[in-house]
C-alpha atoms as a PDB file:
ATOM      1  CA  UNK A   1      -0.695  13.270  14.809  1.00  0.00           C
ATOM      2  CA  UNK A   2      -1.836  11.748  11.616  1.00  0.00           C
ATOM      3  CA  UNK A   3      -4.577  13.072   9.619  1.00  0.00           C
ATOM      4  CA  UNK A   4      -8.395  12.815  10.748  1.00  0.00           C
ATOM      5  CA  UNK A   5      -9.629  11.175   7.670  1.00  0.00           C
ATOM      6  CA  UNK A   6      -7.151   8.761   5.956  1.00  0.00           C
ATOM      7  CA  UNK A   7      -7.469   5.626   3.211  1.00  0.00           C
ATOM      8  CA  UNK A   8      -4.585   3.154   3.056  1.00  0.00           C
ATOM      9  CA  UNK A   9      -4.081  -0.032   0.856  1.00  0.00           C
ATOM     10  CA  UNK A  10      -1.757  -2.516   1.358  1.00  0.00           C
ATOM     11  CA  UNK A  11      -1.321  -5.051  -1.133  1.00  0.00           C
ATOM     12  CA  UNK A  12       1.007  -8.067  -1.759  1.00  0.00           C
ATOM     13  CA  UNK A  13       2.014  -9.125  -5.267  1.00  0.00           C
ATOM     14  CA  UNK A  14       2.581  -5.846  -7.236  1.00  0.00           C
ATOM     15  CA  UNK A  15       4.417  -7.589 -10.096  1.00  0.00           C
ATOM     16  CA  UNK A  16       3.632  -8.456 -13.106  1.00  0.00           C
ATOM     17  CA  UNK A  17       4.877  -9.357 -16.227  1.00  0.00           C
ATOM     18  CA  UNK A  18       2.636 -10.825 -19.697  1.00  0.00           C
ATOM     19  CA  UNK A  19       0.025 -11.510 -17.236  1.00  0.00           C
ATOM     20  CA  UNK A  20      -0.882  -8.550 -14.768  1.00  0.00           C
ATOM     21  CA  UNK A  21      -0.241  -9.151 -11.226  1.00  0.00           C
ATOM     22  CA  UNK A  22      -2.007 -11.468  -9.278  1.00  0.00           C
ATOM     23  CA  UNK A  23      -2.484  -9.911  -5.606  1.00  0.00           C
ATOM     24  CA  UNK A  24      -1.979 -12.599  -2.706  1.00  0.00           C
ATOM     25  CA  UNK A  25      -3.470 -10.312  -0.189  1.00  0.00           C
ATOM     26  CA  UNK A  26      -5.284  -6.837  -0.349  1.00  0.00           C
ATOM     27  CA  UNK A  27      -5.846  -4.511   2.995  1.00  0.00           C
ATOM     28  CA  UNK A  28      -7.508  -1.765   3.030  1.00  0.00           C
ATOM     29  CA  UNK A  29      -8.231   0.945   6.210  1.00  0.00           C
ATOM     30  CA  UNK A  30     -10.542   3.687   5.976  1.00  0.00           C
ATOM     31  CA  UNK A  31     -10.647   5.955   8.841  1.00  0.00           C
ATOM     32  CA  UNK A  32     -13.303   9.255   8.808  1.00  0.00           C
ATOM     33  CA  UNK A  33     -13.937  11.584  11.130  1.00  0.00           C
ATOM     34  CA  UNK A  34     -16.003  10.579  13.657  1.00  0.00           C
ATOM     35  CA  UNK A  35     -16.626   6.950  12.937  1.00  0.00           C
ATOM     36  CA  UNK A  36     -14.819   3.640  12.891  1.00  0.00           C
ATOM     37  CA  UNK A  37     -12.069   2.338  11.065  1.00  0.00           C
ATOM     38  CA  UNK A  38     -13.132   0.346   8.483  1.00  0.00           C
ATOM     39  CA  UNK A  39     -10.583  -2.491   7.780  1.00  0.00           C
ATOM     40  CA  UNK A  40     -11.391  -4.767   4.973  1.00  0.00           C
ATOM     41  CA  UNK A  41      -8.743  -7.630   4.332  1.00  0.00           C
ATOM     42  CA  UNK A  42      -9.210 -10.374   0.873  1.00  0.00           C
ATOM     43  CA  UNK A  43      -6.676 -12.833   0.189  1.00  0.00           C
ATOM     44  CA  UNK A  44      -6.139 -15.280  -1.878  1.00  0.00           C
ATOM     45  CA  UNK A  45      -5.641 -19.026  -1.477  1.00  0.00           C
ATOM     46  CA  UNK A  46      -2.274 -20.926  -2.626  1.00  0.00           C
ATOM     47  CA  UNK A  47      -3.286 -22.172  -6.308  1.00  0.00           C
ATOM     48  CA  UNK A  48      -6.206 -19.750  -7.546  1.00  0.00           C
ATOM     49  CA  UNK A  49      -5.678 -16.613  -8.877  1.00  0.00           C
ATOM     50  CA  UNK A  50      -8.405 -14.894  -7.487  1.00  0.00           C
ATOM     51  CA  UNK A  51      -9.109 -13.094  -4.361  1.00  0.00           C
ATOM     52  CA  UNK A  52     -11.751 -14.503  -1.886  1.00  0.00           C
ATOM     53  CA  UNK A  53     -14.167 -11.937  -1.293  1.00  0.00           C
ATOM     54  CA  UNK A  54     -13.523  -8.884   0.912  1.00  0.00           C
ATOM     55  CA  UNK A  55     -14.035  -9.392   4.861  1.00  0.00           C
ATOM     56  CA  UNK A  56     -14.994  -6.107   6.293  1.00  0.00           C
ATOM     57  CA  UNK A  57     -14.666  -5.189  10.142  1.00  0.00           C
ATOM     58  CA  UNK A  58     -14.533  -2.246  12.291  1.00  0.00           C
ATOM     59  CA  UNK A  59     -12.243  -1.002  14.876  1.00  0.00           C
ATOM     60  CA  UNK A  60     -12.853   1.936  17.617  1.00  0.00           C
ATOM     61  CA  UNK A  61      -9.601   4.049  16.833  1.00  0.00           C
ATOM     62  CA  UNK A  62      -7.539   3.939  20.232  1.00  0.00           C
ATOM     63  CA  UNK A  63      -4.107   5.732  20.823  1.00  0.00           C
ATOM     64  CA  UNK A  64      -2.388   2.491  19.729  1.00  0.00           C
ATOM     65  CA  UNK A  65      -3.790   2.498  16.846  1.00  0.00           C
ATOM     66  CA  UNK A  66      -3.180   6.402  15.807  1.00  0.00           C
ATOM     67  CA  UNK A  67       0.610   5.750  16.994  1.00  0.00           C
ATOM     68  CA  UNK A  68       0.791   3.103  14.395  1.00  0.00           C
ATOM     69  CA  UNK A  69      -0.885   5.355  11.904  1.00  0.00           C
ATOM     70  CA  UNK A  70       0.836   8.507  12.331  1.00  0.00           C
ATOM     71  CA  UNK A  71       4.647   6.592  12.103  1.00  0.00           C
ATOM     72  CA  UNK A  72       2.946   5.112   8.751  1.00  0.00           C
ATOM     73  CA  UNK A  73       2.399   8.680   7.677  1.00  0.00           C
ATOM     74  CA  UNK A  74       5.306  10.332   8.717  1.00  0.00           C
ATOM     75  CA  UNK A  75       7.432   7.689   6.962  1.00  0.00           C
ATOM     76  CA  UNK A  76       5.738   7.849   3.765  1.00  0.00           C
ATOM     77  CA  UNK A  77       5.988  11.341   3.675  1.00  0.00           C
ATOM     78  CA  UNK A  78       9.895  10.428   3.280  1.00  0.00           C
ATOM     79  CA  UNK A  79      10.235   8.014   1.156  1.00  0.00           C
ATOM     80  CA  UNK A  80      10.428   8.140  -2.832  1.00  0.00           C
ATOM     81  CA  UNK A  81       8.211   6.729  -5.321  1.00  0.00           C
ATOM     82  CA  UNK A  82       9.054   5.107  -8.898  1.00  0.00           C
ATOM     83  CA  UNK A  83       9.092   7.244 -11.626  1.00  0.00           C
ATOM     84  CA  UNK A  84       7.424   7.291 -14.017  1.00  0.00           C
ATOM     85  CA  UNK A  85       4.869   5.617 -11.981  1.00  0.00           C
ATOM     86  CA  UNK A  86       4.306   2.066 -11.879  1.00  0.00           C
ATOM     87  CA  UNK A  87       7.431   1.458 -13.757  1.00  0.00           C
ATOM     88  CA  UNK A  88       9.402  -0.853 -11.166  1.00  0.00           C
ATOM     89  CA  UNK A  89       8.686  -2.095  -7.829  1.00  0.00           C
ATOM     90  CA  UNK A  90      12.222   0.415  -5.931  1.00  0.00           C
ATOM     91  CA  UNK A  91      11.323  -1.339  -2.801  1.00  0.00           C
ATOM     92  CA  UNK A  92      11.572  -5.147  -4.081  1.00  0.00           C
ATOM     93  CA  UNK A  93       9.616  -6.075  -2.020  1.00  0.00           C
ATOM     94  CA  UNK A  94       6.415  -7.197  -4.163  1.00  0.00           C
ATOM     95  CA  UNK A  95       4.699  -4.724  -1.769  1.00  0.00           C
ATOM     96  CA  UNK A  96       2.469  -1.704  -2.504  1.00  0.00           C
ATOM     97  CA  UNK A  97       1.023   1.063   0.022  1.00  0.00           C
ATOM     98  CA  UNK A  98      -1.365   3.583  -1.354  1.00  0.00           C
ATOM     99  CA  UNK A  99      -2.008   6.530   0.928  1.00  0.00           C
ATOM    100  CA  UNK A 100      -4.936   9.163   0.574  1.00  0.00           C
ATOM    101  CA  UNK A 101      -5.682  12.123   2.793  1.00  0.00           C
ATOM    102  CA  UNK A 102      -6.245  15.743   2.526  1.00  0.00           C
ATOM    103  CA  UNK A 103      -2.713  16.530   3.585  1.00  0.00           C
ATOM    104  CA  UNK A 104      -0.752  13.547   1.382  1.00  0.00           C
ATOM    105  CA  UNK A 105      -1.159  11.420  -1.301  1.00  0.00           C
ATOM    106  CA  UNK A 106       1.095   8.039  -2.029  1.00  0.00           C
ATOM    107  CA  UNK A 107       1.450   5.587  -4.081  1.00  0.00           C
ATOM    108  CA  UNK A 108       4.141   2.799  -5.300  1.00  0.00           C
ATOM    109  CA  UNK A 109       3.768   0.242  -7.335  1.00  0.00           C
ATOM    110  CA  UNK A 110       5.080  -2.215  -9.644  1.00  0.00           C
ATOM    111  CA  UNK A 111       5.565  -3.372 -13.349  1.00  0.00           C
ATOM    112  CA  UNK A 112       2.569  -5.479 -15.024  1.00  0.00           C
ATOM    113  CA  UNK A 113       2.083  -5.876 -18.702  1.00  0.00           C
ATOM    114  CA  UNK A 114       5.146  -6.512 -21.073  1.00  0.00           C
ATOM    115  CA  UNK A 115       7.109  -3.456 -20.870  1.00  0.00           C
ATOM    116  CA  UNK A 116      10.063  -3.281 -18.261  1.00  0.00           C
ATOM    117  CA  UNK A 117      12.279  -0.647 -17.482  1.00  0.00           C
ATOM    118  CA  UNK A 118      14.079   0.832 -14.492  1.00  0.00           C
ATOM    119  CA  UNK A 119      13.164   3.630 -12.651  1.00  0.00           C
ATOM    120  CA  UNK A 120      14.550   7.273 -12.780  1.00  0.00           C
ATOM    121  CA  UNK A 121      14.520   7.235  -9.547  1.00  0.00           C
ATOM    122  CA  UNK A 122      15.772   4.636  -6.976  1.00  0.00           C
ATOM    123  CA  UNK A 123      15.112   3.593  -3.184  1.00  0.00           C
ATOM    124  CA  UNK A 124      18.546   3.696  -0.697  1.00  0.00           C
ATOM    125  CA  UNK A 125      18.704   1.074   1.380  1.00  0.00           C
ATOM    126  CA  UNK A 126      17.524   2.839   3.912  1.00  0.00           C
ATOM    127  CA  UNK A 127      14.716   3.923   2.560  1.00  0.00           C
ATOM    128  CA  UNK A 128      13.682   0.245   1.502  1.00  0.00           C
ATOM    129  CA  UNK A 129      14.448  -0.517   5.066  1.00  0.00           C
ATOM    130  CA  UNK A 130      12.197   2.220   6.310  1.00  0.00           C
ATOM    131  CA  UNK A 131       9.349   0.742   3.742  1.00  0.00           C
END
């Protein structure tokens, strides 16, 4: 069962170098107790290097959707994150979640700015296939 109240972020394009990372999509979910989920999506168009502005929508919570949730949160729960933080993208995938509830708190991410180095710690394959 995955937690009552939950925040997740998705994000494409975690990498960056001289110039920070330019994000070709951002989702977010927001579930509290009680109400809606709050899904807010913002991506950006081929050639800019901005995001369009955040389309918000709600979603009555079904069992579907808590399945889907609660495999999200039960895999995180497993897998590793960089360290120190933000160091290297493990996964390669040029992916980041960000997790936030009361019972776990996650976060990967990726390099931006002109320092580069590798992580101490490292994603198996399975783990990366898990992510």
């Amino acid at each position: 069962m995955p937690p009552s109240e939950y925040y997740v972020r998705l994000q494409r394009g975690i990498t960056g170098g001289f110039i920070p990372a330019a994000p070709t999509a951002v989702f977010t979910l927001v579930q509290a107790v009680g109400a809606p989920l709050m899904i807010t999506t913002a991506e950006r168009t081929p050639g800019t290097r901005a995001l369009a502005d955040a389309v918000p929508k709600t979603l009555v919570s079904s069992d579907d959707t808590a399945t889907l949730v609660d495999e999200l949160y039960t895999i995180l729960k497993t897998l590793p994150i960089e360290s120190p933080p933000g160091i290297e993208d493990i996964y390669g995938l040029d992916t980041s979640i960000v997790w936030g509830s009361k019972e776990l708190e996650w976060m990967n991410g990726g390099p931006a700015g002109c320092g580069r180095a590798t992580s101490e710690v490292q994603a198996t394959d399975e783990e990366k296939e898990k992510f």
